[in-house]
C-alpha atoms as a PDB file:
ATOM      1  CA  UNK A   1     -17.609 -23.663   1.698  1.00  0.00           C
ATOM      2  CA  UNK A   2     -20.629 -25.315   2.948  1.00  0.00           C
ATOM      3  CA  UNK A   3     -24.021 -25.509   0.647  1.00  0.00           C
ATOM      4  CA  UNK A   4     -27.430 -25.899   1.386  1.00  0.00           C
ATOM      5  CA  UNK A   5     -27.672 -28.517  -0.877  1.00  0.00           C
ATOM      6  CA  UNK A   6     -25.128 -30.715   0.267  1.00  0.00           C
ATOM      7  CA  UNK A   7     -26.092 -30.329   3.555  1.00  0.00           C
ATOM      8  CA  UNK A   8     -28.992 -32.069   2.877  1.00  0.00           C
ATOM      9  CA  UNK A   9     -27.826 -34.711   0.845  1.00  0.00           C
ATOM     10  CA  UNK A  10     -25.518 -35.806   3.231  1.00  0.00           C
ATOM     11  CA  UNK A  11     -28.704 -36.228   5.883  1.00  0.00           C
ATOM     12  CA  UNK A  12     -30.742 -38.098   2.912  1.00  0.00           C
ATOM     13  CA  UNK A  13     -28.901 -40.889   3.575  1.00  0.00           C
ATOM     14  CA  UNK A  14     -31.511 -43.770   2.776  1.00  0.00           C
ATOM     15  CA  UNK A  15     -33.950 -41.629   1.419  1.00  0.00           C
ATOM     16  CA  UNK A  16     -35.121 -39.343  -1.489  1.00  0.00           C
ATOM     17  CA  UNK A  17     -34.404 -35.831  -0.888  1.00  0.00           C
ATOM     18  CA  UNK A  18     -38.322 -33.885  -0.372  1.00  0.00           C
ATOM     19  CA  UNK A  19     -39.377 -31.343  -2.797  1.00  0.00           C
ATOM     20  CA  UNK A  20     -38.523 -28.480  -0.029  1.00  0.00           C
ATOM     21  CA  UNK A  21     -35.269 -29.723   0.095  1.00  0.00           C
ATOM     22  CA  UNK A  22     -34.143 -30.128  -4.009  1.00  0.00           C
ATOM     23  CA  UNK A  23     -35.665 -26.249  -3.772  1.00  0.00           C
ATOM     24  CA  UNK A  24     -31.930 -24.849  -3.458  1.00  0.00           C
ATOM     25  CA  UNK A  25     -30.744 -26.827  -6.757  1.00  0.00           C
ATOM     26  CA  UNK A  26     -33.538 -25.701  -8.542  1.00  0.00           C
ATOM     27  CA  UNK A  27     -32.333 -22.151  -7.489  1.00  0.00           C
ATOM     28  CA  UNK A  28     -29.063 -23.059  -7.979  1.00  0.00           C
ATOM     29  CA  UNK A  29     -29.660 -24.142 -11.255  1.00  0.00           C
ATOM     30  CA  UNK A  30     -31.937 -21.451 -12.029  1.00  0.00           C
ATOM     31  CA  UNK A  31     -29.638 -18.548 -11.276  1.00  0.00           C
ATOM     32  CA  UNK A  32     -26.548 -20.450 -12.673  1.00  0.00           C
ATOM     33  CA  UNK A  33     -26.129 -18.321 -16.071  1.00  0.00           C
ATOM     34  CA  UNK A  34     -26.607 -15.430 -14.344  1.00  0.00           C
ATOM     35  CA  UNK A  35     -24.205 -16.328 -11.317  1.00  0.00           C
ATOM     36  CA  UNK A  36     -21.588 -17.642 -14.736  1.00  0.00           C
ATOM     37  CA  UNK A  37     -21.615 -14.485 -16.270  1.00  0.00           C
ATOM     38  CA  UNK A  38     -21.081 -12.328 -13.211  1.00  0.00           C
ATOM     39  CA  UNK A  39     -18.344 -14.939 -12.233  1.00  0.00           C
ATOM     40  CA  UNK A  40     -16.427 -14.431 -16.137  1.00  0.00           C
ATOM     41  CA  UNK A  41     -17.017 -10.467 -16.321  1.00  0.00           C
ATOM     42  CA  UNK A  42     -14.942 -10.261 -12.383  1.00  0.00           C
ATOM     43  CA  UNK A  43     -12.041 -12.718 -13.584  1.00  0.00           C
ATOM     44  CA  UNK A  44     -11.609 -10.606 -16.986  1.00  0.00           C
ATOM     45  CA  UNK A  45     -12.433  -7.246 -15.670  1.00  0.00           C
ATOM     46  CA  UNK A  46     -11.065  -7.328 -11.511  1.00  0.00           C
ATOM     47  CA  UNK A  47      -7.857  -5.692 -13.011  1.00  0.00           C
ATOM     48  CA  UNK A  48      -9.238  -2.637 -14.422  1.00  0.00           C
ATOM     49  CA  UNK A  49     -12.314  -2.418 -11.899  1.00  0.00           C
ATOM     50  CA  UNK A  50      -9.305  -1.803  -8.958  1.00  0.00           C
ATOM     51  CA  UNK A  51      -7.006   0.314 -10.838  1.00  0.00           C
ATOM     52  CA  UNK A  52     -10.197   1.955 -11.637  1.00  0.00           C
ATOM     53  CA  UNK A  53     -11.279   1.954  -7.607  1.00  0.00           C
ATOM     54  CA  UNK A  54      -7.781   3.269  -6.255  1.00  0.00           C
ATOM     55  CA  UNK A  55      -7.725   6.315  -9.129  1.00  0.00           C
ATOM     56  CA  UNK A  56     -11.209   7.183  -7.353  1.00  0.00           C
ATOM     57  CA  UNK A  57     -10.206   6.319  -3.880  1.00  0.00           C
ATOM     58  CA  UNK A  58      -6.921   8.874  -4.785  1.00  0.00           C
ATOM     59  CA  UNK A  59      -9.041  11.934  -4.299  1.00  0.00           C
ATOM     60  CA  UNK A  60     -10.316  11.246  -1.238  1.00  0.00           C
ATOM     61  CA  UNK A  61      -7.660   9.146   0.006  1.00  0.00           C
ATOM     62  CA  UNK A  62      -4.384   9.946  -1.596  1.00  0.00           C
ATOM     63  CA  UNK A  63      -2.081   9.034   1.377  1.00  0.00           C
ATOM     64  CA  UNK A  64      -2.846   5.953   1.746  1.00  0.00           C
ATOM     65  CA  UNK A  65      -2.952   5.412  -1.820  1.00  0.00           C
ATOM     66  CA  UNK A  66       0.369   6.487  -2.098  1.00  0.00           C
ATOM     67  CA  UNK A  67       1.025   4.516   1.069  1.00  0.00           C
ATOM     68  CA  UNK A  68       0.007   1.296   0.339  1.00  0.00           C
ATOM     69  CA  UNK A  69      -1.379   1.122  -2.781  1.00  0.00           C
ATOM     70  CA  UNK A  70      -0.001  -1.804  -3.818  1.00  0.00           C
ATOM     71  CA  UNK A  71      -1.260  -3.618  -0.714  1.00  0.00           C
ATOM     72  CA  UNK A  72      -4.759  -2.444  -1.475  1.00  0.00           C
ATOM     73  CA  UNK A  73      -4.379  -3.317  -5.002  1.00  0.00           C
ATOM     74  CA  UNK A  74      -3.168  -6.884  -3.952  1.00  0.00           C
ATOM     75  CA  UNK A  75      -6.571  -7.414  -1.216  1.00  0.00           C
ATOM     76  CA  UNK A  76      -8.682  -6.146  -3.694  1.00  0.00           C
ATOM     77  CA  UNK A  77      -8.146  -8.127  -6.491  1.00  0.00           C
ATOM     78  CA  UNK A  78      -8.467 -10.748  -3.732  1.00  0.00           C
ATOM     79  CA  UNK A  79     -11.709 -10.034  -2.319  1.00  0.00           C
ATOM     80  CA  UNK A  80     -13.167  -9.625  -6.087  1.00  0.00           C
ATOM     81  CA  UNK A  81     -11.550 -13.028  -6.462  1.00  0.00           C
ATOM     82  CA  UNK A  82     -13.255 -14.683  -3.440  1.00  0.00           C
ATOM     83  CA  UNK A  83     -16.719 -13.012  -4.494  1.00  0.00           C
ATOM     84  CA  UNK A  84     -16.494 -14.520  -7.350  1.00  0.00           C
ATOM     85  CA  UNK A  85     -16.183 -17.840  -6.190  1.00  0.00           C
ATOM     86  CA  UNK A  86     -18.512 -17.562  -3.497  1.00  0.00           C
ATOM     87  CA  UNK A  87     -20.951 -16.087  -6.290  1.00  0.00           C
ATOM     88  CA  UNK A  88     -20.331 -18.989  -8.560  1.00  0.00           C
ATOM     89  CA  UNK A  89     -21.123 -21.138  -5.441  1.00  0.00           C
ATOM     90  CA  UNK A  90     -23.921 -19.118  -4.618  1.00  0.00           C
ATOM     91  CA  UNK A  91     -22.764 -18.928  -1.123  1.00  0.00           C
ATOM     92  CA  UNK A  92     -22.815 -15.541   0.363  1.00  0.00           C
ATOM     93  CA  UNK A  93     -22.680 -17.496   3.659  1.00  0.00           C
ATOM     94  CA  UNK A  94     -18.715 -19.022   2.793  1.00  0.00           C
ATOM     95  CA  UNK A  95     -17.778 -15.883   1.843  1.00  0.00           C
ATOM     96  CA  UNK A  96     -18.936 -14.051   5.249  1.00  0.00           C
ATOM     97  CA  UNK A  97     -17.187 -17.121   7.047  1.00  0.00           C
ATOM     98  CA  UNK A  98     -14.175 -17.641   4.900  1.00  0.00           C
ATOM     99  CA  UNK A  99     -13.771 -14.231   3.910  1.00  0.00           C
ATOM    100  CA  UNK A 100     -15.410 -11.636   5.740  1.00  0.00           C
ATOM    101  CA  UNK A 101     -14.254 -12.428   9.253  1.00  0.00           C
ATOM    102  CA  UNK A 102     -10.589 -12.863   8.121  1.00  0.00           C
ATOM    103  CA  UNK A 103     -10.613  -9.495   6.167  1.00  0.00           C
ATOM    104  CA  UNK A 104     -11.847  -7.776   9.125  1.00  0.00           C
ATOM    105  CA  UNK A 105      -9.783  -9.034  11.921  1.00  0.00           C
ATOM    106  CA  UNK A 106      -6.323  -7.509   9.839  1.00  0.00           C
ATOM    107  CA  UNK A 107      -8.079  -4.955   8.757  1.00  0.00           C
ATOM    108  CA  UNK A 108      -8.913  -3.598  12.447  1.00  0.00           C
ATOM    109  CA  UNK A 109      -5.596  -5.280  13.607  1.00  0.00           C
ATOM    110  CA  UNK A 110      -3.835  -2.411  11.147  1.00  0.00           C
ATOM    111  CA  UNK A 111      -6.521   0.198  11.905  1.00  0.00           C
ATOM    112  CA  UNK A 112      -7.287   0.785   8.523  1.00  0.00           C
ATOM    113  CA  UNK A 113     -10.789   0.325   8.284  1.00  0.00           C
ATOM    114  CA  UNK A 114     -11.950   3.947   7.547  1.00  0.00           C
ATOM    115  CA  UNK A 115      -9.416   3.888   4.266  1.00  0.00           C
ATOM    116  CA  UNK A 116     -10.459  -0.013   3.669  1.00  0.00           C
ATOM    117  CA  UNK A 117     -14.573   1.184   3.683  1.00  0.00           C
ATOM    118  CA  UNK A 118     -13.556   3.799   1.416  1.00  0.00           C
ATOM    119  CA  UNK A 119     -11.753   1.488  -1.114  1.00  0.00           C
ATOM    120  CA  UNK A 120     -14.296  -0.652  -1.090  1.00  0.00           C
ATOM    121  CA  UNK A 121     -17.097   1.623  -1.627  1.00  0.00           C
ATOM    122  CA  UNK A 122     -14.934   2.872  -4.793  1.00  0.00           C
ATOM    123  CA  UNK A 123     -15.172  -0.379  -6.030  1.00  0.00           C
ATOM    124  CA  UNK A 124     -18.620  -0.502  -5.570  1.00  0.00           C
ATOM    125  CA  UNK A 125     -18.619   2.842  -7.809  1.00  0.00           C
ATOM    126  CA  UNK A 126     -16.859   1.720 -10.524  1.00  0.00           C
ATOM    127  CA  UNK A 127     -18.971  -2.519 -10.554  1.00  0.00           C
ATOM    128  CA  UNK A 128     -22.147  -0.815 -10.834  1.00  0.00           C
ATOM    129  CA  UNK A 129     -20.415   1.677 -13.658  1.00  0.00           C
ATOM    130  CA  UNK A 130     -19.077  -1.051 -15.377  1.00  0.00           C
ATOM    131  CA  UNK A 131     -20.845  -4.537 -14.943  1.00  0.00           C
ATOM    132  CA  UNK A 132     -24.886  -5.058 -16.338  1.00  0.00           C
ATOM    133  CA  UNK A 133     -27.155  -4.343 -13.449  1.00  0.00           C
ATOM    134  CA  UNK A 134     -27.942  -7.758 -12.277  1.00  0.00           C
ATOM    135  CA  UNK A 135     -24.087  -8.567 -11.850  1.00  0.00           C
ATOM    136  CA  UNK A 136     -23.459  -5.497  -9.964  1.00  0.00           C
ATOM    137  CA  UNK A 137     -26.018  -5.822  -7.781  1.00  0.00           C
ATOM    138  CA  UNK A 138     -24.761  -9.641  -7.125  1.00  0.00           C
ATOM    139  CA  UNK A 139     -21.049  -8.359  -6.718  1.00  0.00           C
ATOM    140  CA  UNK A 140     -21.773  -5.387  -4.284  1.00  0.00           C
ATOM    141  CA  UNK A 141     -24.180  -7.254  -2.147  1.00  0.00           C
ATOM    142  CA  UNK A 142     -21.121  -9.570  -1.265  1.00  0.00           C
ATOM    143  CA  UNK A 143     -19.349  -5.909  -0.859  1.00  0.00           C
ATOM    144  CA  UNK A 144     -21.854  -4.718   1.126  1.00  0.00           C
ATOM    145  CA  UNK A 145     -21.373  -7.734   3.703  1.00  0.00           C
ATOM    146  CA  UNK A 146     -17.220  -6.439   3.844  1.00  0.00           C
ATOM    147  CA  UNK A 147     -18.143  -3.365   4.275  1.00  0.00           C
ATOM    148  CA  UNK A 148     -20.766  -3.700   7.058  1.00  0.00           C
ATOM    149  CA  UNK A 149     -17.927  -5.946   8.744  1.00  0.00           C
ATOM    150  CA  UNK A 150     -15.352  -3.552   8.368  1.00  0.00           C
ATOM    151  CA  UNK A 151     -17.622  -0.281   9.646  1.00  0.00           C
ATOM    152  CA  UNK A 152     -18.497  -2.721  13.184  1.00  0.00           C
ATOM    153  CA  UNK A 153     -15.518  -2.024  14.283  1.00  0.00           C
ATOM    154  CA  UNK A 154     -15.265   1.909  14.001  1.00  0.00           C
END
Protein backbone atom coordinates (compact mmCIF):
# COMPACT_ATOMS: atom_id res chain seq x y z
CA UNK A 1 0.00 0.00 0.00
CA UNK A 2 1.30 3.28 -0.96
CA UNK A 3 1.39 6.38 1.73
CA UNK A 4 1.45 9.87 1.40
CA UNK A 5 4.19 10.08 3.51
CA UNK A 6 6.50 7.90 1.92
CA UNK A 7 5.80 9.21 -1.19
CA UNK A 8 7.34 12.15 -0.26
CA UNK A 9 10.21 10.99 1.44
CA UNK A 10 11.31 9.09 -1.28
CA UNK A 11 11.28 12.60 -3.54
CA UNK A 12 13.19 14.43 -0.45
CA UNK A 13 16.07 12.94 -1.52
CA UNK A 14 18.78 15.68 -0.58
CA UNK A 15 16.55 17.74 1.21
CA UNK A 16 14.39 18.34 4.38
CA UNK A 17 10.92 17.39 3.91
CA UNK A 18 8.63 21.15 4.01
CA UNK A 19 6.19 21.67 6.71
CA UNK A 20 3.21 20.90 4.04
CA UNK A 21 4.70 17.81 3.43
CA UNK A 22 5.50 16.24 7.33
CA UNK A 23 1.50 17.43 7.53
CA UNK A 24 0.39 13.65 6.83
CA UNK A 25 2.70 12.26 9.83
CA UNK A 26 1.48 14.70 12.01
CA UNK A 27 -2.03 13.32 11.04
CA UNK A 28 -0.82 10.11 11.06
CA UNK A 29 0.45 10.40 14.31
CA UNK A 30 -2.36 12.32 15.53
CA UNK A 31 -5.11 9.88 14.68
CA UNK A 32 -2.87 6.83 15.56
CA UNK A 33 -4.70 5.81 19.00
CA UNK A 34 -7.74 6.23 17.53
CA UNK A 35 -6.87 4.30 14.18
CA UNK A 36 -5.10 1.42 17.15
CA UNK A 37 -8.13 0.98 18.87
CA UNK A 38 -10.46 0.63 15.91
CA UNK A 39 -7.71 -1.73 14.43
CA UNK A 40 -7.77 -4.14 18.09
CA UNK A 41 -11.75 -3.93 18.59
CA UNK A 42 -12.07 -5.53 14.45
CA UNK A 43 -9.31 -8.32 15.12
CA UNK A 44 -11.12 -9.35 18.56
CA UNK A 45 -14.62 -8.68 17.57
CA UNK A 46 -14.74 -9.52 13.28
CA UNK A 47 -15.99 -13.02 14.46
CA UNK A 48 -19.04 -12.10 16.23
CA UNK A 49 -19.69 -8.77 14.13
CA UNK A 50 -20.27 -11.45 10.88
CA UNK A 51 -22.05 -14.14 12.58
CA UNK A 52 -23.88 -11.23 13.88
CA UNK A 53 -24.27 -9.68 10.02
CA UNK A 54 -25.39 -13.09 8.33
CA UNK A 55 -28.20 -13.76 11.36
CA UNK A 56 -29.48 -10.18 10.09
CA UNK A 57 -28.79 -10.68 6.47
CA UNK A 58 -31.00 -14.27 7.11
CA UNK A 59 -34.25 -12.39 7.09
CA UNK A 60 -33.89 -10.70 4.18
CA UNK A 61 -31.68 -12.99 2.48
CA UNK A 62 -32.09 -16.49 3.71
CA UNK A 63 -31.21 -18.33 0.41
CA UNK A 64 -28.24 -17.25 -0.05
CA UNK A 65 -27.45 -17.52 3.46
CA UNK A 66 -28.23 -20.94 3.39
CA UNK A 67 -26.45 -21.03 0.05
CA UNK A 68 -23.28 -19.82 0.69
CA UNK A 69 -22.99 -18.81 3.95
CA UNK A 70 -19.89 -20.03 4.62
CA UNK A 71 -18.42 -18.25 1.59
CA UNK A 72 -19.81 -14.99 2.86
CA UNK A 73 -18.66 -15.71 6.25
CA UNK A 74 -15.09 -16.46 4.83
CA UNK A 75 -15.04 -12.72 2.52
CA UNK A 76 -16.29 -11.05 5.31
CA UNK A 77 -14.07 -11.73 7.89
CA UNK A 78 -11.70 -10.85 5.04
CA UNK A 79 -12.77 -7.54 4.09
CA UNK A 80 -13.02 -6.59 8.03
CA UNK A 81 -9.48 -7.92 7.98
CA UNK A 82 -8.20 -5.73 5.10
CA UNK A 83 -10.06 -2.58 6.69
CA UNK A 84 -8.33 -3.01 9.39
CA UNK A 85 -5.09 -2.88 8.00
CA UNK A 86 -5.76 -0.28 5.64
CA UNK A 87 -7.22 1.67 8.80
CA UNK A 88 -4.12 1.04 10.79
CA UNK A 89 -2.27 2.39 7.67
CA UNK A 90 -4.57 5.07 7.33
CA UNK A 91 -4.92 4.33 3.74
CA UNK A 92 -8.40 4.26 2.49
CA UNK A 93 -6.69 4.69 -0.92
CA UNK A 94 -4.78 0.81 -0.65
CA UNK A 95 -7.76 -0.51 0.37
CA UNK A 96 -9.92 0.87 -2.75
CA UNK A 97 -6.86 -0.36 -4.94
CA UNK A 98 -5.94 -3.55 -3.22
CA UNK A 99 -9.23 -4.38 -2.08
CA UNK A 100 -12.07 -2.77 -3.52
CA UNK A 101 -11.45 -3.42 -7.20
CA UNK A 102 -10.63 -7.14 -6.56
CA UNK A 103 -13.84 -7.65 -4.42
CA UNK A 104 -15.87 -6.23 -7.08
CA UNK A 105 -14.65 -7.83 -10.19
CA UNK A 106 -15.74 -11.63 -8.47
CA UNK A 107 -18.34 -10.26 -7.01
CA UNK A 108 -20.03 -9.11 -10.48
CA UNK A 109 -18.17 -12.10 -12.15
CA UNK A 110 -20.70 -14.39 -9.76
CA UNK A 111 -23.56 -11.88 -10.00
CA UNK A 112 -23.96 -11.58 -6.52
CA UNK A 113 -23.77 -8.11 -5.87
CA UNK A 114 -27.41 -7.37 -4.77
CA UNK A 115 -26.91 -10.27 -1.85
CA UNK A 116 -23.07 -8.96 -1.37
CA UNK A 117 -24.60 -4.99 -0.79
CA UNK A 118 -26.95 -6.51 1.49
CA UNK A 119 -24.32 -8.39 3.62
CA UNK A 120 -22.40 -5.68 3.79
CA UNK A 121 -24.85 -3.18 4.81
CA UNK A 122 -25.68 -5.81 7.75
CA UNK A 123 -22.38 -5.43 8.80
CA UNK A 124 -22.57 -1.95 8.78
CA UNK A 125 -25.73 -2.52 11.20
CA UNK A 126 -24.27 -4.49 13.60
CA UNK A 127 -20.23 -2.02 13.63
CA UNK A 128 -22.16 0.93 14.41
CA UNK A 129 -24.29 -1.34 17.15
CA UNK A 130 -21.34 -2.63 18.51
CA UNK A 131 -18.05 -0.51 18.08
CA UNK A 132 -17.76 3.36 19.94
CA UNK A 133 -18.87 5.89 17.41
CA UNK A 134 -15.63 7.11 16.13
CA UNK A 135 -14.54 3.42 15.18
CA UNK A 136 -17.68 2.75 13.42
CA UNK A 137 -17.72 5.57 11.56
CA UNK A 138 -13.87 4.75 10.51
CA UNK A 139 -14.88 1.02 9.73
CA UNK A 140 -18.07 1.76 7.59
CA UNK A 141 -16.56 4.56 5.66
CA UNK A 142 -14.08 1.85 4.26
CA UNK A 143 -17.60 -0.18 3.86
CA UNK A 144 -19.14 2.43 2.29
CA UNK A 145 -16.29 2.53 -0.51
CA UNK A 146 -17.25 -1.67 -1.09
CA UNK A 147 -20.41 -0.99 -1.21
CA UNK A 148 -20.49 1.97 -3.66
CA UNK A 149 -18.15 -0.43 -5.82
CA UNK A 150 -20.30 -3.24 -5.63
CA UNK A 151 -23.83 -1.13 -6.40
CA UNK A 152 -21.73 0.38 -9.95
CA UNK A 153 -22.26 -2.50 -11.37
CA UNK A 154 -26.13 -3.14 -10.87
Amino acid sequence: MRHPLLDAIQQSDGRYLSDVELRPLAQFVASFASRSQTYMRLKAESETLVLNALRRLMLTHPEAVQMHGAKCQRDMRYTLECAAKAILLDNPGGFAEEYVVWMQNITRALHKETAAIAAYRCLQTEITGTLPAEAAQLVNSYLDQLITALAQGL
